[in-house]
Protein backbone atom coordinates (compact mmCIF):
# COMPACT_ATOMS: atom_id res chain seq x y z
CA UNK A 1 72.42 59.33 108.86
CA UNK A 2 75.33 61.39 110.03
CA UNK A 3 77.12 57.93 109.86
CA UNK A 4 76.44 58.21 106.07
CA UNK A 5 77.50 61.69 106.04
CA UNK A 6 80.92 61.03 107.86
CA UNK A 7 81.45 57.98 104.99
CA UNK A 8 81.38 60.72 102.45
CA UNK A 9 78.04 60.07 100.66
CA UNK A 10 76.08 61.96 100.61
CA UNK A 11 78.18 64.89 100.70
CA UNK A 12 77.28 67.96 103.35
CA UNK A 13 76.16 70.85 101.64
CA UNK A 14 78.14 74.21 101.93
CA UNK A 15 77.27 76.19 104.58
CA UNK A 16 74.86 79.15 104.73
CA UNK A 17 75.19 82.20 107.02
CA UNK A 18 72.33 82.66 109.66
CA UNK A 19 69.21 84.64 108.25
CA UNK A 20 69.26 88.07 108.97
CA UNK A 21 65.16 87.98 109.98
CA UNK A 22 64.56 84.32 110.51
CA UNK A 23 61.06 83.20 111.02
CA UNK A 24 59.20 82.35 113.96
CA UNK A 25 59.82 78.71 113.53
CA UNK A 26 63.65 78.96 113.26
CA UNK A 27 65.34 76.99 115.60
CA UNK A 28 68.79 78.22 116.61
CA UNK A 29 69.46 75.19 118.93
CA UNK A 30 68.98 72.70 116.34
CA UNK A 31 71.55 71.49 114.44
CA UNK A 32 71.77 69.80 110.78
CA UNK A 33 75.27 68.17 109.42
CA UNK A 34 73.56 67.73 106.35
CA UNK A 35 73.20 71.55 106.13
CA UNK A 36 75.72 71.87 108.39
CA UNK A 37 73.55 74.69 109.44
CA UNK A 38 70.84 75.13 112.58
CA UNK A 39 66.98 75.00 112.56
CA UNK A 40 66.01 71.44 112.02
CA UNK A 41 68.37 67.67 113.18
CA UNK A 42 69.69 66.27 111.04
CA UNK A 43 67.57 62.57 111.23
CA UNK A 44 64.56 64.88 110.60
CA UNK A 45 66.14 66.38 107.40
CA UNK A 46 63.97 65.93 104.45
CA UNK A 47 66.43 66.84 101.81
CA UNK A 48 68.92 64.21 103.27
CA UNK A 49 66.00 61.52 103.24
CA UNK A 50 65.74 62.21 99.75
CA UNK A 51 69.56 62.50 98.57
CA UNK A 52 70.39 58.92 100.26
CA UNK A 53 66.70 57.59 98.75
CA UNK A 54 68.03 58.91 95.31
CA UNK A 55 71.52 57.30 95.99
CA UNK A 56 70.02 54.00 96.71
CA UNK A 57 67.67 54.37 93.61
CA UNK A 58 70.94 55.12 91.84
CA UNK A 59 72.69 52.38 93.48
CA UNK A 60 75.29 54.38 95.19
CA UNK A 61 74.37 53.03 98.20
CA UNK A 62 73.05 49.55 98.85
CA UNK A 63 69.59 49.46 100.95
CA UNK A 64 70.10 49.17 104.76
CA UNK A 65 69.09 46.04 106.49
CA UNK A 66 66.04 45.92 108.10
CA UNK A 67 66.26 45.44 111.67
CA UNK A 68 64.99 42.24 113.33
C-alpha cells in the first residue's frame, strides 16, 4: 500500500495534529502514511482499503495480480 501511496494514488490525506485527550486505544508508536498520522499502520488502514477498492471500482487503478 504505501507503494501505491508513493505512486501518487491514492493521495495521503492532510495531516492532523495529535489529540489533546486521546483514548485508551491510541497508539502513539504506530504510524499511518495514509493519514500520515500515528495510531493505526498503514496496511491495517481501513479508509485506505476502501479509497484504492473505490479506485479500482472506478478504474483508476487496475486490480493487482494475484499471487501464485
Amino acid at each position: 500500500m504505501e507503494k501505491l501511496i508513493k505512486s501518487g494514488h491514492p493521495k495521503p490525506l492532510d495531516p492532523t495534529p495529535l489529540p489533546k485527550n486521546p483514548s485508551a486505544s491510541f497508539k502513539p508508536n504506530l504510524y499511518c502514511a495514509y493519514h500520515q498520522g500515528t495510531s493505526h499502520l498503514t496496511n491495517s488502514c481501513y479508509r485506505l482499503h476502501h479509497t484504492i477498492q473505490d479506485l479500482i471500482d472506478d478504474g483508476t487503478l487496475a486490480m493487482p495480480p494475484l499471487p501464485p
